[in-house]
PDB file of N, CA and C in Angstrom:
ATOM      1  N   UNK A   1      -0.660 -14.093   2.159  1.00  0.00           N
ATOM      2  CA  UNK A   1      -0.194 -14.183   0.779  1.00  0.00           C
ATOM      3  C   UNK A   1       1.271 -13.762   0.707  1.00  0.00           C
ATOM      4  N   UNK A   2       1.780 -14.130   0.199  1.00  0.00           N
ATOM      5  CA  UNK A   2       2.990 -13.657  -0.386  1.00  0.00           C
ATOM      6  C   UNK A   2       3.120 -12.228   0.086  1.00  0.00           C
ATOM      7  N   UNK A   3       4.364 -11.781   0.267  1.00  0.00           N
ATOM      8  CA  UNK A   3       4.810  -9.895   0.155  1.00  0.00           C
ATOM      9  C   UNK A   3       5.509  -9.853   1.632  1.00  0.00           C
ATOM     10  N   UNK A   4       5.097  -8.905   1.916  1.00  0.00           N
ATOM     11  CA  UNK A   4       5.507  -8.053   2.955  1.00  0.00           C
ATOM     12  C   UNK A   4       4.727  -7.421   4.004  1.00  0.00           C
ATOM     13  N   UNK A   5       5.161  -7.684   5.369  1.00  0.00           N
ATOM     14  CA  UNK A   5       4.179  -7.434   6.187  1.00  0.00           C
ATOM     15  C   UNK A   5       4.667  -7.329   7.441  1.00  0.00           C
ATOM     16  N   UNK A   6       4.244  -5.565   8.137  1.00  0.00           N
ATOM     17  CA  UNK A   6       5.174  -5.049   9.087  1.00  0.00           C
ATOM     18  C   UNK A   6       4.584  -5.013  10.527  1.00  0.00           C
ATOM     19  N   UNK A   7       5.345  -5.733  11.452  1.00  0.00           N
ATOM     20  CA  UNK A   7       4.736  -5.998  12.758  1.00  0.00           C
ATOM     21  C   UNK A   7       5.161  -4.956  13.889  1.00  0.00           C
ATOM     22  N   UNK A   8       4.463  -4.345  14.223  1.00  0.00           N
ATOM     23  CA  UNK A   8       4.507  -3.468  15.460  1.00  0.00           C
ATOM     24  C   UNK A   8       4.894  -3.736  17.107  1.00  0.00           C
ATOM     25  N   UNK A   9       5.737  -3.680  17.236  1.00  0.00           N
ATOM     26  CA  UNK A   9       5.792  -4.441  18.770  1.00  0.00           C
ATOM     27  C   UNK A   9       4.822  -3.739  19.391  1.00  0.00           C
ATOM     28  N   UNK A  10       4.317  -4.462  20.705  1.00  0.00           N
ATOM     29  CA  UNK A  10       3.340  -3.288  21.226  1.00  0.00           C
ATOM     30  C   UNK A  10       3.673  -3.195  22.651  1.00  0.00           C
ATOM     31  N   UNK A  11       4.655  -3.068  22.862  1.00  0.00           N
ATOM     32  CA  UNK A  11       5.665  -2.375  23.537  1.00  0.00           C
ATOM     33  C   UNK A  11       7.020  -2.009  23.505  1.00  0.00           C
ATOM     34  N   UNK A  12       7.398  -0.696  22.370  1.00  0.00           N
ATOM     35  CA  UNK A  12       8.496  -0.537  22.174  1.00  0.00           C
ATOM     36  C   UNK A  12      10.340  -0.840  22.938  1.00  0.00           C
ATOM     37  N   UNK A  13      10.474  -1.388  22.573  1.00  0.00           N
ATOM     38  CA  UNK A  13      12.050  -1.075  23.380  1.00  0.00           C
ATOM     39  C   UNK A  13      12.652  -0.161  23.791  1.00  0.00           C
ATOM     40  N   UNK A  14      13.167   0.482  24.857  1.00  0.00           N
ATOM     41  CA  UNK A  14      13.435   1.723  25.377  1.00  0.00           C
ATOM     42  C   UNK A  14      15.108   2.012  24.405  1.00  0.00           C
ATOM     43  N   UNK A  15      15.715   0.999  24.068  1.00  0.00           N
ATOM     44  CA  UNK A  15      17.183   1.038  23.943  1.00  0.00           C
ATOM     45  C   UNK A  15      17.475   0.552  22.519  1.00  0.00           C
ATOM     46  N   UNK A  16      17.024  -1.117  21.863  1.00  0.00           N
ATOM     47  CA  UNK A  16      17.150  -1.422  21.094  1.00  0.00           C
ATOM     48  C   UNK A  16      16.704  -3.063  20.865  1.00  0.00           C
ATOM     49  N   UNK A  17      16.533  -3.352  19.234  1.00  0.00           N
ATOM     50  CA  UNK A  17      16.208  -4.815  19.647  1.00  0.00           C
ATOM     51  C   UNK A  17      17.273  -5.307  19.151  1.00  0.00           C
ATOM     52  N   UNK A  18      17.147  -6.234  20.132  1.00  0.00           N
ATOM     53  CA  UNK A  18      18.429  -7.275  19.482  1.00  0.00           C
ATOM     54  C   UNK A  18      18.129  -8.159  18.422  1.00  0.00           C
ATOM     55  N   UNK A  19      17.346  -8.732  18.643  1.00  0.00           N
ATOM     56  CA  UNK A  19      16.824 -10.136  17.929  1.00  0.00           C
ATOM     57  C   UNK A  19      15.232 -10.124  17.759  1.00  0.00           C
ATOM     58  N   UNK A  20      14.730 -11.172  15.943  1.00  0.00           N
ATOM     59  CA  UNK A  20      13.974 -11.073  16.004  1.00  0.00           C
ATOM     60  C   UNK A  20      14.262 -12.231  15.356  1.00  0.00           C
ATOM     61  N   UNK A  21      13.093 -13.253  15.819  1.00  0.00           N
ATOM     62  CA  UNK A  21      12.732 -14.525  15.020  1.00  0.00           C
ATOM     63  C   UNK A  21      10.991 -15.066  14.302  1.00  0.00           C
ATOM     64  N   UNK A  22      11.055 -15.663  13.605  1.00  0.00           N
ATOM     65  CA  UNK A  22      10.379 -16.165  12.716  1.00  0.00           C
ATOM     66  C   UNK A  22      10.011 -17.000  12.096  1.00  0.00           C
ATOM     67  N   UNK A  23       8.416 -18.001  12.552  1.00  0.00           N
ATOM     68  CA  UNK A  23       8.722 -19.095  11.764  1.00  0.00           C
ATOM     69  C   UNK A  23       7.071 -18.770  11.149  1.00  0.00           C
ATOM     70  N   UNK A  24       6.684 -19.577   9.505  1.00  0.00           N
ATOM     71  CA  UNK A  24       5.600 -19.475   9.274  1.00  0.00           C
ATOM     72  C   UNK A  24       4.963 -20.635   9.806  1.00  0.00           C
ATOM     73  N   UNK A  25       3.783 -20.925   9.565  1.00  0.00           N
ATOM     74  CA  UNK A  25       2.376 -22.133   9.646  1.00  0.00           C
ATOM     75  C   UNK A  25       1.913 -21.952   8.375  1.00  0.00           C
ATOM     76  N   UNK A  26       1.953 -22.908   7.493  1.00  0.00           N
ATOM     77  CA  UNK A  26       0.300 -23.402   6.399  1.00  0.00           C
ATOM     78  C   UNK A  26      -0.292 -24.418   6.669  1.00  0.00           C
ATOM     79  N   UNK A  27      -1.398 -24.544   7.059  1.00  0.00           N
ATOM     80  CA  UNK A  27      -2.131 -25.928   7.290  1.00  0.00           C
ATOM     81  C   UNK A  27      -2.342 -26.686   6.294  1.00  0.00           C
ATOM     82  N   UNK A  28      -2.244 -27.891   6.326  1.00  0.00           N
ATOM     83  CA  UNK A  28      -2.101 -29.192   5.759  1.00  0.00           C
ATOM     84  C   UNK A  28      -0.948 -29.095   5.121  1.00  0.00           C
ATOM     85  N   UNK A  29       0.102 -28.407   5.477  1.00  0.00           N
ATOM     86  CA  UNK A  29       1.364 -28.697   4.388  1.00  0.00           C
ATOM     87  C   UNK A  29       2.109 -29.614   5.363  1.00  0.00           C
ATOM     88  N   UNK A  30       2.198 -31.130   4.333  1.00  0.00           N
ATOM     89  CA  UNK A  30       2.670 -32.076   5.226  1.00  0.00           C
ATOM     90  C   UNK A  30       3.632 -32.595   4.557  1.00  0.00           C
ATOM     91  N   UNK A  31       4.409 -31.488   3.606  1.00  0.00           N
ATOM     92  CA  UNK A  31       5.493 -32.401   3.093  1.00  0.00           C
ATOM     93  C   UNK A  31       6.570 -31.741   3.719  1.00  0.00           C
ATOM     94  N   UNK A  32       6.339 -30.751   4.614  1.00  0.00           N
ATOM     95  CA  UNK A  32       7.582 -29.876   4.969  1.00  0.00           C
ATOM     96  C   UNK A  32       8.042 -28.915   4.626  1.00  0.00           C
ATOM     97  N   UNK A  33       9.080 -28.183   4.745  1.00  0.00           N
ATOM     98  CA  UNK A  33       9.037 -26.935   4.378  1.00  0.00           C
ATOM     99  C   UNK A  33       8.731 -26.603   3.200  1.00  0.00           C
ATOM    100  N   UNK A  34       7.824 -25.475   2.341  1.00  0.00           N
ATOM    101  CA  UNK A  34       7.831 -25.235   1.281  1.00  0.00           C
ATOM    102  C   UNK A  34       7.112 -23.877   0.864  1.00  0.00           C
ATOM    103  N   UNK A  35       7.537 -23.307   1.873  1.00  0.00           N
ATOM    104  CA  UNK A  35       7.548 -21.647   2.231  1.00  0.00           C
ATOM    105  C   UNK A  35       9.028 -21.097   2.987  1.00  0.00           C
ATOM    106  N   UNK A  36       9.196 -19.934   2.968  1.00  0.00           N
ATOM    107  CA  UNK A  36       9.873 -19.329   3.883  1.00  0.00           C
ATOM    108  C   UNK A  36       9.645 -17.911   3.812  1.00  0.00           C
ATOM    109  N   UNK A  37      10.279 -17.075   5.513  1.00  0.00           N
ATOM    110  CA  UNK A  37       9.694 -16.151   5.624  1.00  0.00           C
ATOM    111  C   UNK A  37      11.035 -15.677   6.072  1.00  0.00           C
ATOM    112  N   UNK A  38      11.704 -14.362   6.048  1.00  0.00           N
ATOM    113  CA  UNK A  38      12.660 -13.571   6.310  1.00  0.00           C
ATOM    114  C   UNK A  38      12.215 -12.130   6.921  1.00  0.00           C
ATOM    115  N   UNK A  39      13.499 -11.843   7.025  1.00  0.00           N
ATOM    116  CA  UNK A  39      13.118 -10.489   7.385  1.00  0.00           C
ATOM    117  C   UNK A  39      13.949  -9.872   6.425  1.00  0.00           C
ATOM    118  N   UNK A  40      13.101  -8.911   6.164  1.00  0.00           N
ATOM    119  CA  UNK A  40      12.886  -7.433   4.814  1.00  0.00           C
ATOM    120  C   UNK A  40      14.058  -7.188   5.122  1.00  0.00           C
ATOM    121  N   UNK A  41      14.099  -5.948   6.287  1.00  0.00           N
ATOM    122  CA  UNK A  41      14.586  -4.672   7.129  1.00  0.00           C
ATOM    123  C   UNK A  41      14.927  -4.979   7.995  1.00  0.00           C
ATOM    124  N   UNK A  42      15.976  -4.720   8.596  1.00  0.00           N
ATOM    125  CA  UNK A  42      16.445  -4.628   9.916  1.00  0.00           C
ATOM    126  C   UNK A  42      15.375  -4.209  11.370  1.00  0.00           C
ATOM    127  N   UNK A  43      15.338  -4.677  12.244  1.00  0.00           N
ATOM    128  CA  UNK A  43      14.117  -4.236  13.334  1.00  0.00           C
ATOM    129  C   UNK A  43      14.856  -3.037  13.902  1.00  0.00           C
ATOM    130  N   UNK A  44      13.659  -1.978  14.132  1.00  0.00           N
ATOM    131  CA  UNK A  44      14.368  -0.868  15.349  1.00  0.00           C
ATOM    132  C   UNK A  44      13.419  -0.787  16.101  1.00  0.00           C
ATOM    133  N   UNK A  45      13.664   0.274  17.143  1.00  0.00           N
ATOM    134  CA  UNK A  45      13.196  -0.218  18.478  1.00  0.00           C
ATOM    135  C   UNK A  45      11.323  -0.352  18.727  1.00  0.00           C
ATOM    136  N   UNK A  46      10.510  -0.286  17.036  1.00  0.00           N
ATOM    137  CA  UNK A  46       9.010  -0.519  17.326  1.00  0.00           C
ATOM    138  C   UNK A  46       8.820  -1.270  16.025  1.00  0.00           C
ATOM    139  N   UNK A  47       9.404  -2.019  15.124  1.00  0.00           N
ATOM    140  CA  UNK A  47       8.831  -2.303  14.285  1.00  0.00           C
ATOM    141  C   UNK A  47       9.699  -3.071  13.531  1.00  0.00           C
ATOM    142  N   UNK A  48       9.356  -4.388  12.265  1.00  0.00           N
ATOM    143  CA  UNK A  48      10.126  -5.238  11.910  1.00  0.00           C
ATOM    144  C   UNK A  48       8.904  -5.505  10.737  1.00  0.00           C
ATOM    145  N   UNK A  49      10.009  -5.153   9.731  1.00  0.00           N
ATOM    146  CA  UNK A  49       9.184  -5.572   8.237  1.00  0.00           C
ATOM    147  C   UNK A  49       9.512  -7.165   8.182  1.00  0.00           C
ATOM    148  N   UNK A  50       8.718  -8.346   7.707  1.00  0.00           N
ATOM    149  CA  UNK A  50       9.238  -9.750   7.300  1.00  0.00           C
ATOM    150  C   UNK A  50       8.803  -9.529   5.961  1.00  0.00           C
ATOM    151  N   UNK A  51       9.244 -10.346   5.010  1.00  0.00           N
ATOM    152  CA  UNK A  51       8.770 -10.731   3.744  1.00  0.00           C
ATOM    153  C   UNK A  51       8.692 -12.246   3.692  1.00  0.00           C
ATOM    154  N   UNK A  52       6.931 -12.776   3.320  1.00  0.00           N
ATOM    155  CA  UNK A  52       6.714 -13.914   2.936  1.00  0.00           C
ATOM    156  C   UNK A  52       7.048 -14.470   1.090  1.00  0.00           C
ATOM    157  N   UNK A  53       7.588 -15.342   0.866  1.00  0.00           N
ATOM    158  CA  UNK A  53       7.763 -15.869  -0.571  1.00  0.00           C
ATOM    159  C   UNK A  53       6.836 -16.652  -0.996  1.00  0.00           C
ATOM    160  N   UNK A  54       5.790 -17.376  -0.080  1.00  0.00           N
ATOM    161  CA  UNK A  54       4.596 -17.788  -1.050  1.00  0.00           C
ATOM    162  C   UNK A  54       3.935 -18.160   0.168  1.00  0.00           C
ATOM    163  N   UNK A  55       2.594 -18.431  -0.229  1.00  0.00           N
ATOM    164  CA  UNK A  55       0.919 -18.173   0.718  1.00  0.00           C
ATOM    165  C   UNK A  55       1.785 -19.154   2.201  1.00  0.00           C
ATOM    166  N   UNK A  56       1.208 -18.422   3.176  1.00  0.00           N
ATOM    167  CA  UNK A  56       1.129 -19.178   4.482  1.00  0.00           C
ATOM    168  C   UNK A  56      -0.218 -18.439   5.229  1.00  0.00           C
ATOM    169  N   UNK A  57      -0.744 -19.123   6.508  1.00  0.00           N
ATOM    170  CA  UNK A  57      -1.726 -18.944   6.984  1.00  0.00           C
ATOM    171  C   UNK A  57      -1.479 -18.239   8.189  1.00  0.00           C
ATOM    172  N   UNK A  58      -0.147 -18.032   8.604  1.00  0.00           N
ATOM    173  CA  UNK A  58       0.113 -17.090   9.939  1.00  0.00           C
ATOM    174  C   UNK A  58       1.499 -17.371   9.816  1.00  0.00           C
ATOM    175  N   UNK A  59       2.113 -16.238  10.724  1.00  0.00           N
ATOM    176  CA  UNK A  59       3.595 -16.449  11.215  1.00  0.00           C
ATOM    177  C   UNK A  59       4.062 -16.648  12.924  1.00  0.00           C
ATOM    178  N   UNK A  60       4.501 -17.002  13.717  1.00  0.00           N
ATOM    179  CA  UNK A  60       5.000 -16.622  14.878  1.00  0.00           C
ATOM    180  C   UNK A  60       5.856 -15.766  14.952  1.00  0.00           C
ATOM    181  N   UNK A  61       6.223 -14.587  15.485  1.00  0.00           N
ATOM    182  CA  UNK A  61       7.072 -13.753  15.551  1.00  0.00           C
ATOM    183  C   UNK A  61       7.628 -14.017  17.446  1.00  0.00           C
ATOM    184  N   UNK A  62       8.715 -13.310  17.701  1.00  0.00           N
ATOM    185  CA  UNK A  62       9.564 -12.985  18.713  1.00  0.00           C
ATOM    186  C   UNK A  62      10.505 -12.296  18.674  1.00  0.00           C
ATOM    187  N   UNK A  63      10.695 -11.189  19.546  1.00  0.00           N
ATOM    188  CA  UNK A  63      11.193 -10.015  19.332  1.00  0.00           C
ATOM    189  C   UNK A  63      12.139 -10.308  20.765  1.00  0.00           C
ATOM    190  N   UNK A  64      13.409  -9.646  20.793  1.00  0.00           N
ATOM    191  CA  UNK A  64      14.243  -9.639  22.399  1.00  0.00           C
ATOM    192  C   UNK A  64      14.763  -8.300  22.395  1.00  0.00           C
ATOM    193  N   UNK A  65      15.149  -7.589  23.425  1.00  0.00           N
ATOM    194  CA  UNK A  65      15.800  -6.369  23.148  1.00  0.00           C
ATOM    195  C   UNK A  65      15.650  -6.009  24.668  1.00  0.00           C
ATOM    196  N   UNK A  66      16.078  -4.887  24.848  1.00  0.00           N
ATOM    197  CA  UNK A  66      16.460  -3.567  26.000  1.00  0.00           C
ATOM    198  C   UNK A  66      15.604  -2.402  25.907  1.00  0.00           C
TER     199      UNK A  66
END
């Protein structure tokens, strides 16, 4: 649903993250984009708030860092 929702790496970064990316999935949405998902907060080295703007059914996340 919609809001905010904070992902845990589950293996912290010893140093820092660099980068974090993000894309959502809703099934059967076949007209194309008509969601989007950001990030809240800045990521530190265990954790990254995103905020969704309307219903999706999952996100992919990816995290890079040191």
């Amino acid at each position: 649903a919609a809001g905010s929702e904070t992902v845990t790496f589950p293996i912290p970064f010893p140093n820092e993250c660099l980068n974090v990316t993000c894309t959502d999935y809703a099934s059967g949405d076949t007209d194309g984009i008509t969601s989007a998902t950001g990030i809240k907060t800045l990521p530190t080295r265990t954790t990254v708030i995103f905020t969704c703007y309307s219903t999706v059914d999952t996100f992919f996340w990816q995290a890079i860092g040191y």
